[in-house]
C-alpha atoms as a PDB file:
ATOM      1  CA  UNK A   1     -55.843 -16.631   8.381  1.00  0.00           C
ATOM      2  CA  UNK A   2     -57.755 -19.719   9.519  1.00  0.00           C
ATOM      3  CA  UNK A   3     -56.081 -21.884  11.733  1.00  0.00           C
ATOM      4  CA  UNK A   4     -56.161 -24.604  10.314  1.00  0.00           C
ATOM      5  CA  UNK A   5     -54.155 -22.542   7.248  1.00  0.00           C
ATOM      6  CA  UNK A   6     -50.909 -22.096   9.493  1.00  0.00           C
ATOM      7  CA  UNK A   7     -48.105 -23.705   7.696  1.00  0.00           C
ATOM      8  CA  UNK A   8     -45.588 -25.481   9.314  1.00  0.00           C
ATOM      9  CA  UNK A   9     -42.982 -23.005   9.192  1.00  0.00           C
ATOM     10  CA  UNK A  10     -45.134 -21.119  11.610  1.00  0.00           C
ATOM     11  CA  UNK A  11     -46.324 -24.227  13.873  1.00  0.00           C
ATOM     12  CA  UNK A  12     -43.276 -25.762  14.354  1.00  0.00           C
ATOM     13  CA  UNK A  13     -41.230 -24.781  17.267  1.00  0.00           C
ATOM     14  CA  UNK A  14     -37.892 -25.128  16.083  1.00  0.00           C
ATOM     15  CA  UNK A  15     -39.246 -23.492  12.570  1.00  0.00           C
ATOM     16  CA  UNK A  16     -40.581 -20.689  14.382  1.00  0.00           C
ATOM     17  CA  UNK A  17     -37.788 -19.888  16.370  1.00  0.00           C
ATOM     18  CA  UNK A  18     -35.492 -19.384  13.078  1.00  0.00           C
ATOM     19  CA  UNK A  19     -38.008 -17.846  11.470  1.00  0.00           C
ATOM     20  CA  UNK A  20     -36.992 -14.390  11.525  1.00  0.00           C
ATOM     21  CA  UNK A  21     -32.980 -15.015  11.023  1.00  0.00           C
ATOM     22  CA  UNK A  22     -34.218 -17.163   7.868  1.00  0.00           C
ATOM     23  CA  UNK A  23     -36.061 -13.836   6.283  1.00  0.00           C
ATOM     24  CA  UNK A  24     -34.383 -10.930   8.093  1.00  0.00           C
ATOM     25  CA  UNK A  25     -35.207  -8.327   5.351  1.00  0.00           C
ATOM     26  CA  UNK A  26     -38.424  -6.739   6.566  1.00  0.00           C
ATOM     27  CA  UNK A  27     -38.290  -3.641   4.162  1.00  0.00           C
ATOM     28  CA  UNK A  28     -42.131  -4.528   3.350  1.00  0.00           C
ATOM     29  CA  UNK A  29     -43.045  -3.034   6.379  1.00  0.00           C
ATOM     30  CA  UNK A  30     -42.000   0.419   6.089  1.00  0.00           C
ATOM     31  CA  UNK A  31     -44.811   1.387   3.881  1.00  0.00           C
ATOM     32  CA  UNK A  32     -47.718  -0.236   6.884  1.00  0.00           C
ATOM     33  CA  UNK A  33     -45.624   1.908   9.593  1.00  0.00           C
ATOM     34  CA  UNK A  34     -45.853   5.368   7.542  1.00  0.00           C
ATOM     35  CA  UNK A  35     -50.092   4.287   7.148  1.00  0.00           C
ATOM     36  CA  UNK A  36     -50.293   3.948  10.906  1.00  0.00           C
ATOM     37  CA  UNK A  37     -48.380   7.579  11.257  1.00  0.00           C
ATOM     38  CA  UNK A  38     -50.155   9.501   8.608  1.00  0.00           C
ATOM     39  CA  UNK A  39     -53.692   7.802   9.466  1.00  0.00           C
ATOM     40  CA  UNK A  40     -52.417   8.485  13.774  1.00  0.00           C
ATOM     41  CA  UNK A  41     -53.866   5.364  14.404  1.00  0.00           C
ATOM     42  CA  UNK A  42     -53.379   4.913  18.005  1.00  0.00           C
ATOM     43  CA  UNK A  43     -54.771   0.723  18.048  1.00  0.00           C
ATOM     44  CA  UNK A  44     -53.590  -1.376  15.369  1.00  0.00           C
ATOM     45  CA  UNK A  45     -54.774  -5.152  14.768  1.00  0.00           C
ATOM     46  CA  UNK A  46     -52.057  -6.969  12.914  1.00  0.00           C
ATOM     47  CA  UNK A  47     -53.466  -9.974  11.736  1.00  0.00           C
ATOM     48  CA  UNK A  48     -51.403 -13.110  10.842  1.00  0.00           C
ATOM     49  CA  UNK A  49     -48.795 -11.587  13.014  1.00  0.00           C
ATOM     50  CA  UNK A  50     -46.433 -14.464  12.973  1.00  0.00           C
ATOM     51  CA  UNK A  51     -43.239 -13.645  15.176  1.00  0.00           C
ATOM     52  CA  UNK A  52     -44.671 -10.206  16.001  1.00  0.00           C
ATOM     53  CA  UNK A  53     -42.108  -7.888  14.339  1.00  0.00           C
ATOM     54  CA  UNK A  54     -44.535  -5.602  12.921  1.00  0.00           C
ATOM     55  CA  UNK A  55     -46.618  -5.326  16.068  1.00  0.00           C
ATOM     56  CA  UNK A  56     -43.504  -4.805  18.208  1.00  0.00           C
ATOM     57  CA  UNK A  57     -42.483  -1.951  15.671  1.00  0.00           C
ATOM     58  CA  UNK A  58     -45.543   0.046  16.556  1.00  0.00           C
ATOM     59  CA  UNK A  59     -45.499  -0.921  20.165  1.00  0.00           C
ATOM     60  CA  UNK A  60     -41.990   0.896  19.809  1.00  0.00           C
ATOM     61  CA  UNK A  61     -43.472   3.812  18.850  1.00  0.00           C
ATOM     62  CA  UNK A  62     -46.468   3.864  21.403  1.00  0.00           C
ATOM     63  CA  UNK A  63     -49.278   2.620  19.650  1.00  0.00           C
ATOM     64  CA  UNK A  64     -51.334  -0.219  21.461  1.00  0.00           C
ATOM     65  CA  UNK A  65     -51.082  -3.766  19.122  1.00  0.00           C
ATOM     66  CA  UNK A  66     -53.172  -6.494  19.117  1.00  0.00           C
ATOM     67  CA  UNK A  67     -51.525  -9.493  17.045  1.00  0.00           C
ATOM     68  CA  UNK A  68     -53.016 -12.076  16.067  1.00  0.00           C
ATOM     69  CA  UNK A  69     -52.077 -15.460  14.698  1.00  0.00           C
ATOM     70  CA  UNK A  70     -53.345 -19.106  14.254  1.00  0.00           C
ATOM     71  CA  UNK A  71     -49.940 -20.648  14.936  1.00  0.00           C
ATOM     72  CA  UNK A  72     -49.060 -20.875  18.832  1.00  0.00           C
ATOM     73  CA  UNK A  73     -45.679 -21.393  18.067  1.00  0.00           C
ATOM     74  CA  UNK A  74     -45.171 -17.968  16.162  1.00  0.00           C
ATOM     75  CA  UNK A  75     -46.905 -16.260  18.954  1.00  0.00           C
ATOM     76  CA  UNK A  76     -44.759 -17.682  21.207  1.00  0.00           C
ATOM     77  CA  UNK A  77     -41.702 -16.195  19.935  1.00  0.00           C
ATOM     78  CA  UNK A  78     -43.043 -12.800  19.550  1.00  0.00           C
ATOM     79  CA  UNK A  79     -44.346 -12.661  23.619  1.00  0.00           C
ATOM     80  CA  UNK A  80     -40.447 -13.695  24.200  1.00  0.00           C
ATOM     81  CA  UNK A  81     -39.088 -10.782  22.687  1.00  0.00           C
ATOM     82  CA  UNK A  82     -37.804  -7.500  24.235  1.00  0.00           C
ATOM     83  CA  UNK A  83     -41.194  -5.524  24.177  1.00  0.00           C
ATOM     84  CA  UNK A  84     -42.791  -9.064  24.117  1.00  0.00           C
ATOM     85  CA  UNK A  85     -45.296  -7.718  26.873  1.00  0.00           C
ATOM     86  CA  UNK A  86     -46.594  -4.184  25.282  1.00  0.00           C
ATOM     87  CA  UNK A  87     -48.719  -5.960  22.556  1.00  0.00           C
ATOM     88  CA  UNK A  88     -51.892  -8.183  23.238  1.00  0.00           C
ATOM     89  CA  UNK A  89     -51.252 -11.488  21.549  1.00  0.00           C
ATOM     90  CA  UNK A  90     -54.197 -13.396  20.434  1.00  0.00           C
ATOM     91  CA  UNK A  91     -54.018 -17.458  19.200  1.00  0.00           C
ATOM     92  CA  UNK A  92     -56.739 -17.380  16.483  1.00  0.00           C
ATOM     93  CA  UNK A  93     -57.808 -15.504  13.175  1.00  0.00           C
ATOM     94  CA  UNK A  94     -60.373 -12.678  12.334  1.00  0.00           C
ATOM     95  CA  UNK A  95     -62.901 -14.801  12.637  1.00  0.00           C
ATOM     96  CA  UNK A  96     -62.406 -15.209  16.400  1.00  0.00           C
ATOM     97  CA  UNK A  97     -61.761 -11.917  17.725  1.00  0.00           C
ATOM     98  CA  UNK A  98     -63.257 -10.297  21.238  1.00  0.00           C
ATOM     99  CA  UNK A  99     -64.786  -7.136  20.958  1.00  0.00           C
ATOM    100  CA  UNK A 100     -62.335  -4.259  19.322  1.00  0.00           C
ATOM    101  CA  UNK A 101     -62.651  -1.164  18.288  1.00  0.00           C
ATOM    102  CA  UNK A 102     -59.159  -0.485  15.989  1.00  0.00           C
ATOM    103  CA  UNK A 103     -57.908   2.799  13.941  1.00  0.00           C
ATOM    104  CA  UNK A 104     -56.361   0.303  11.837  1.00  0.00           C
ATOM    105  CA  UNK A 105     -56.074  -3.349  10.495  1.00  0.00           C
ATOM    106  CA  UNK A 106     -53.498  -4.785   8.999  1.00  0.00           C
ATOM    107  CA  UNK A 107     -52.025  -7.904   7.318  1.00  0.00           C
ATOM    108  CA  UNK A 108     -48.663  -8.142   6.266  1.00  0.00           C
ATOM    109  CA  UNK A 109     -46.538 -10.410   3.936  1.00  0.00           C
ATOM    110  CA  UNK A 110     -48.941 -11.719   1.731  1.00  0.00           C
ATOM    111  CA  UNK A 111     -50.897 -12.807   4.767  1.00  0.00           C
ATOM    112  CA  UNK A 112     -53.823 -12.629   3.094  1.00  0.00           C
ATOM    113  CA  UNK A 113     -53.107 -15.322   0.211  1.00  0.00           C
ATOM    114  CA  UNK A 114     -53.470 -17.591   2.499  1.00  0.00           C
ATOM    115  CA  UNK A 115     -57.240 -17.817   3.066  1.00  0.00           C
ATOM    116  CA  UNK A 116     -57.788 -19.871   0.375  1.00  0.00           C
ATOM    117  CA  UNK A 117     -61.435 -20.842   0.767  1.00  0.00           C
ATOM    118  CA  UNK A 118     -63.682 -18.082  -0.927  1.00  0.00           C
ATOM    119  CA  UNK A 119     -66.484 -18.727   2.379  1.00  0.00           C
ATOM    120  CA  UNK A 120     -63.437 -18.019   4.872  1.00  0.00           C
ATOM    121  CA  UNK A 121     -62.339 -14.879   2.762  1.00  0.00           C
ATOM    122  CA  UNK A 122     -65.563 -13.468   3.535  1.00  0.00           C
ATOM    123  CA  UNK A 123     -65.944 -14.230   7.152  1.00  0.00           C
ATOM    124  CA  UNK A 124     -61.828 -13.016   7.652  1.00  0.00           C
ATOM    125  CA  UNK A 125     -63.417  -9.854   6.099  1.00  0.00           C
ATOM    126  CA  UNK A 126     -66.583  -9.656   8.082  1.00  0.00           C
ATOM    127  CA  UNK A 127     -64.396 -10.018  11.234  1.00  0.00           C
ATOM    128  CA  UNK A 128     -61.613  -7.619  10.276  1.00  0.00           C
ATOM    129  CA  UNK A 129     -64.856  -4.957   9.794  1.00  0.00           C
ATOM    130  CA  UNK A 130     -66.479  -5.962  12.940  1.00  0.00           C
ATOM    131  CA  UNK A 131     -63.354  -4.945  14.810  1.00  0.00           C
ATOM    132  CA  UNK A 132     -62.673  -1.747  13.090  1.00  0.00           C
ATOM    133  CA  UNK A 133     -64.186   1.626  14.645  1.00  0.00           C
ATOM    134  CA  UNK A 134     -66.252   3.471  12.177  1.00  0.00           C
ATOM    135  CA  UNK A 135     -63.771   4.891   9.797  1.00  0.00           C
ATOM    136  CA  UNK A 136     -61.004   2.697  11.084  1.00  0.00           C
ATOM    137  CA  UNK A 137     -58.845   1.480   7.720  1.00  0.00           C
ATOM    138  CA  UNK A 138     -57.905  -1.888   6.658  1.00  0.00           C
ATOM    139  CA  UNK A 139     -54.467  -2.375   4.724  1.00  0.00           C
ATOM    140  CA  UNK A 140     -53.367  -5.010   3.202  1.00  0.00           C
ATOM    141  CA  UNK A 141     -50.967  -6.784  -0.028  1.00  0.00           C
ATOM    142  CA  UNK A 142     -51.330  -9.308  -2.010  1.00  0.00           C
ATOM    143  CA  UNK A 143     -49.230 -10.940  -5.179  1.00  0.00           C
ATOM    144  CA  UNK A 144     -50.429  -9.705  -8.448  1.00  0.00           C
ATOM    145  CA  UNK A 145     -51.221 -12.579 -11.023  1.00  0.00           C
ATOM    146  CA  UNK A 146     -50.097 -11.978 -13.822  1.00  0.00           C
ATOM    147  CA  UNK A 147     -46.531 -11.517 -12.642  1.00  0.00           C
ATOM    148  CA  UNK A 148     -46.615 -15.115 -12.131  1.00  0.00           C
ATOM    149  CA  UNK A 149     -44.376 -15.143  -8.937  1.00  0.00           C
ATOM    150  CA  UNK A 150     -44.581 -18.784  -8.635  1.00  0.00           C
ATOM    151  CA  UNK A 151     -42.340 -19.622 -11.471  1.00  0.00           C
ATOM    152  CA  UNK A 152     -39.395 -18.589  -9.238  1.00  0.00           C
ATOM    153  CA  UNK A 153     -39.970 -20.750  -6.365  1.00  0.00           C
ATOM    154  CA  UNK A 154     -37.626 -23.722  -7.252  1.00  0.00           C
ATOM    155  CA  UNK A 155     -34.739 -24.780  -6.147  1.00  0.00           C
ATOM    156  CA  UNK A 156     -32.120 -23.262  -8.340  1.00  0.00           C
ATOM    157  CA  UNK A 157     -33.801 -19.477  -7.479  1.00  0.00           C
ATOM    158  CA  UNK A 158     -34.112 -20.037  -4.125  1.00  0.00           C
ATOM    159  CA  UNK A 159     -31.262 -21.942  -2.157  1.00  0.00           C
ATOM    160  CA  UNK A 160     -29.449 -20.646   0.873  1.00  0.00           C
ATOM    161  CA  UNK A 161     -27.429 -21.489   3.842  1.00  0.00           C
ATOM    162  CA  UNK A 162     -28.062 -19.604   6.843  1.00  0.00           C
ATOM    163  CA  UNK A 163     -25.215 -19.540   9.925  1.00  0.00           C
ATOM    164  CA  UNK A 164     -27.487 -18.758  12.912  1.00  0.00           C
ATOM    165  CA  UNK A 165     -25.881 -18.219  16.699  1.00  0.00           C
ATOM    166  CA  UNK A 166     -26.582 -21.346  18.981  1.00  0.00           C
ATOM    167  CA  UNK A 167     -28.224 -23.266  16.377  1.00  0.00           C
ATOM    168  CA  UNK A 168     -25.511 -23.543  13.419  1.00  0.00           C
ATOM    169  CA  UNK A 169     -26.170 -23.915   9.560  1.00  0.00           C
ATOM    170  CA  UNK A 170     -29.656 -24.127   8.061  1.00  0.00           C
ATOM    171  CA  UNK A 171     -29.811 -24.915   4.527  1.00  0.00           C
ATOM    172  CA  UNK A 172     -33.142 -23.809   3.101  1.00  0.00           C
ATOM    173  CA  UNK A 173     -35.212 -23.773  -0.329  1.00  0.00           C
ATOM    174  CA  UNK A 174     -38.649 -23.624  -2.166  1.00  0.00           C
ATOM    175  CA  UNK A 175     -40.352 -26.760  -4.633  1.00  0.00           C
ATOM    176  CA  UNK A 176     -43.050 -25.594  -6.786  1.00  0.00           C
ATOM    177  CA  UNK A 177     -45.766 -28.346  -6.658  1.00  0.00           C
ATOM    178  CA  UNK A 178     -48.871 -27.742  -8.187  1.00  0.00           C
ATOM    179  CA  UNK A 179     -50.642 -24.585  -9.871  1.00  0.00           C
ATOM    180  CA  UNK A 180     -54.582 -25.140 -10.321  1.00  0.00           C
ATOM    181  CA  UNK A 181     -55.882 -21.734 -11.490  1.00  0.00           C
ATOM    182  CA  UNK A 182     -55.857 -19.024  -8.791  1.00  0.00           C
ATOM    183  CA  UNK A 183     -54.524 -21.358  -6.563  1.00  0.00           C
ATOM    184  CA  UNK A 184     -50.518 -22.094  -6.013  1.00  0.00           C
ATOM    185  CA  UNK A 185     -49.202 -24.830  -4.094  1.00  0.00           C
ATOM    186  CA  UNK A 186     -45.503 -24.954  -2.666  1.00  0.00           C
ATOM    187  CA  UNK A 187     -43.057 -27.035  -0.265  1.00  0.00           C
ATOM    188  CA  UNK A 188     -40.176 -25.215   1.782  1.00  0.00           C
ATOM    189  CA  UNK A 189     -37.448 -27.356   2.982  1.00  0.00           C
ATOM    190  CA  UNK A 190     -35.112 -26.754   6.093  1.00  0.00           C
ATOM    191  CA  UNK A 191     -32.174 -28.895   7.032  1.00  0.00           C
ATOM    192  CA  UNK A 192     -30.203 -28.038   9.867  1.00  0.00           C
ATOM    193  CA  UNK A 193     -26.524 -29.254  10.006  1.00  0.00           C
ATOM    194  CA  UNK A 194     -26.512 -29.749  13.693  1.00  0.00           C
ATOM    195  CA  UNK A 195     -27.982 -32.565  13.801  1.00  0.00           C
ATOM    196  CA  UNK A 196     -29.394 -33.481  10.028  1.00  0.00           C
ATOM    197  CA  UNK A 197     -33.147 -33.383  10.727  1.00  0.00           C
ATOM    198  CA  UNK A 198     -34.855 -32.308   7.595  1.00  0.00           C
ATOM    199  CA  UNK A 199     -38.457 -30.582   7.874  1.00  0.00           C
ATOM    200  CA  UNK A 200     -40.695 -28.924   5.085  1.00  0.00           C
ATOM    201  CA  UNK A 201     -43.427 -27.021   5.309  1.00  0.00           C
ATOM    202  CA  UNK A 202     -46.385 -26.765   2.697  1.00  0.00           C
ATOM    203  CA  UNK A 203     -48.378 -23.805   2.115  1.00  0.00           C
ATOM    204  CA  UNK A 204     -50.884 -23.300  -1.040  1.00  0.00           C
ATOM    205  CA  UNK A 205     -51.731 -19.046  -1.851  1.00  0.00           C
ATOM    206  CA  UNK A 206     -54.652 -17.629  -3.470  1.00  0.00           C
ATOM    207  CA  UNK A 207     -53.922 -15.109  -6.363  1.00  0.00           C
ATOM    208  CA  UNK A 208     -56.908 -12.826  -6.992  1.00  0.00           C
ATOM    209  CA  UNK A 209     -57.266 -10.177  -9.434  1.00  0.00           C
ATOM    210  CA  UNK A 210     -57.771  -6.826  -8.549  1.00  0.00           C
ATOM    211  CA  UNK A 211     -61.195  -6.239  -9.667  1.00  0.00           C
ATOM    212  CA  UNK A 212     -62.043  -9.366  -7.573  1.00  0.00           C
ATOM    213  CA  UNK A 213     -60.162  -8.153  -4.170  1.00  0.00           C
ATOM    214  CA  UNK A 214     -62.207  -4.937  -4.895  1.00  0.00           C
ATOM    215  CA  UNK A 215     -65.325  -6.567  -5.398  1.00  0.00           C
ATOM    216  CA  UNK A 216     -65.462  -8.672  -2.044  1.00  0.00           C
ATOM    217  CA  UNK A 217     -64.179  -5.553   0.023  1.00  0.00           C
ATOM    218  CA  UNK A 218     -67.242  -3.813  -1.287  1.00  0.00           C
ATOM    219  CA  UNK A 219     -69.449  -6.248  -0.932  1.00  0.00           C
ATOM    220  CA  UNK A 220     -68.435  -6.905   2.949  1.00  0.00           C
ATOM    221  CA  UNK A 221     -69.468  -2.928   3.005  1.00  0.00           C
ATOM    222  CA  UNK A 222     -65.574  -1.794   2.998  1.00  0.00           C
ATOM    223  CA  UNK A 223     -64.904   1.490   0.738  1.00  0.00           C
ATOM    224  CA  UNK A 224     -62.034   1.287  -1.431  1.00  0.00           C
ATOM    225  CA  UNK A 225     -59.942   4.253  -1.160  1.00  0.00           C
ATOM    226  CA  UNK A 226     -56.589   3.557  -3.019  1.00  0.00           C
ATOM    227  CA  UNK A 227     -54.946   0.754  -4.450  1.00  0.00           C
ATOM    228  CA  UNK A 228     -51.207   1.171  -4.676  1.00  0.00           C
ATOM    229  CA  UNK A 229     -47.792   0.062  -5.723  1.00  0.00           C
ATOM    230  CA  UNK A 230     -45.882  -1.917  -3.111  1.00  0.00           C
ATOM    231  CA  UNK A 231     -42.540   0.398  -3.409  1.00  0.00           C
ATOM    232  CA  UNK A 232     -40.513  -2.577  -2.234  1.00  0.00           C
ATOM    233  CA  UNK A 233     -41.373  -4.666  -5.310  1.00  0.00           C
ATOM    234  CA  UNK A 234     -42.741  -1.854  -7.726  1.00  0.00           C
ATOM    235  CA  UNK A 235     -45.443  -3.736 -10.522  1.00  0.00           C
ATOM    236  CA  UNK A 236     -45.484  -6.842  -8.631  1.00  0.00           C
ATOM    237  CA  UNK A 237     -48.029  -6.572  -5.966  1.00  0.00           C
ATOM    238  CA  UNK A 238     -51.477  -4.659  -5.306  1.00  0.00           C
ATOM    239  CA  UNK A 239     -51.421  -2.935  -1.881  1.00  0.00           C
ATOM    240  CA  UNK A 240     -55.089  -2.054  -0.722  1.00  0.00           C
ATOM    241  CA  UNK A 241     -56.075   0.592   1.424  1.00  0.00           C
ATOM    242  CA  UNK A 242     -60.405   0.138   2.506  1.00  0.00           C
ATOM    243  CA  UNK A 243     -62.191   2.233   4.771  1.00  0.00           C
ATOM    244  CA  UNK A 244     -64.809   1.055   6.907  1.00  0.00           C
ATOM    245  CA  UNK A 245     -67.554   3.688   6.778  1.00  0.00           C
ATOM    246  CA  UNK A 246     -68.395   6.057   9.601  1.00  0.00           C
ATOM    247  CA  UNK A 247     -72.186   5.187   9.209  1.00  0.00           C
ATOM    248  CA  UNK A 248     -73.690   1.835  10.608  1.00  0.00           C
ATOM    249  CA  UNK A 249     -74.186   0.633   6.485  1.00  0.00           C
END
């Protein structure tokens, strides 16, 4: 992700801080923990990290995590958690990255719909490569089109009340606003009963079709080695597994 592409429910403090009481079912990860055993990936870049509960998984489990985010206050969460302190936290995207040399990239929760721009998509690519080792793999889902996902996010599918400790009821829900071909705009809206304040937070995804995700992995020199079901949500998302390869090509 760009920076500039965090949405709110990532920048903003008190946002951020609920974040992971709001959407405490994390089952999507399993499958990107059982890559980084079977691959034995020992350095793992998680990009759009948010409140680091993937990267603190595999810091659990001894593997050295860099995370990486464009929204501060995400990244601040996931430094103050138990564990905080094993992973590297970077503010930024994967166009800004130091020098790396990962086993294996990742980007989790549909991070990748997010880089909306077709220039950024490539240089997000470029940089994930550039920070790979030879033969390091990059793994990643995205949303598949034609299940049209969108035309659940509206009120009536998606209200809830949250009771969280120390900060009390938080009444959330999703707004469908616009749909312009591959591109999907939506509004989330928080209230919390403390105190009434009312903040939303607008984020717009990129839907690509498979052949296309294929098409700019190969031609940012990635080899495509599977594409797979997400076994979480079976038929409704591509889940891509690209090699980078072990010569300098």
């Amino acid at each position: 992700m760009l920076p500039a592409s965090a949405a709110e429910c990532f920048r903003h403090p008190r946002l951020a801080a609920v974040y992971d009481r709001l959407y405490p079912d994390r089952r999507d990860l399993d499958p990107y923990l059982r890559t980084a055993e079977e691959t034995g990936a020992r350095h793992v870049l998680d990009i759009g990290c948010g409140t680091g509960v993937f990267a603190l998984l595999l810091g659990g489990r001894g593997i050295d995590v860099t995370g990486v985010d464009p929204a501060k206050a995400s990244l601040d969460v996931a430094r103050g958690k138990p564990g905080g302190e094993r992973a590297r936290w970077l503010h930024g995207d994967a166009t800004t990255l130091p020098p790396l040399t990962a086993d294996l990239a990742t980007m989790t929760g549909n991070a990748v719909q997010e880089i909306t721009g077709p220039e950024d998509w490539q240089r997000t690519l470029q940089g994930i490569r550039a920070a790979l080792r030879p033969g390091g793999r990059l793994v990643f889902e995205t949303r598949i089109p034609a299940r049209r996902a969108w035309e659940e996010w509206n009120r009536e599918a998606t209200y809830g009340v949250t009771e969280i400790a120390g900060v009390g009821a938080v009444e959330s829900w999703v707004d469908l606003l616009d749909v312009s071909g591959p591109l999907v705009t939506f509004r989330r809206t928080y209230v919390f009963a403390a105190d009434g304040q009312t903040l939303t937070s607008d984020s717009t995804l990129c839907f690509r079709e498979r052949q296309e995700v294929e098409a700019a992995l190969a031609a940012q020199g990635y080899v495509v080695e599977d594409v797979r079901d997400a076994p979480d949500r079976p038929g409704r998302e591509f889940v891509f597994v690209a090699r980078r390869p072990e010569s300098a090509c």
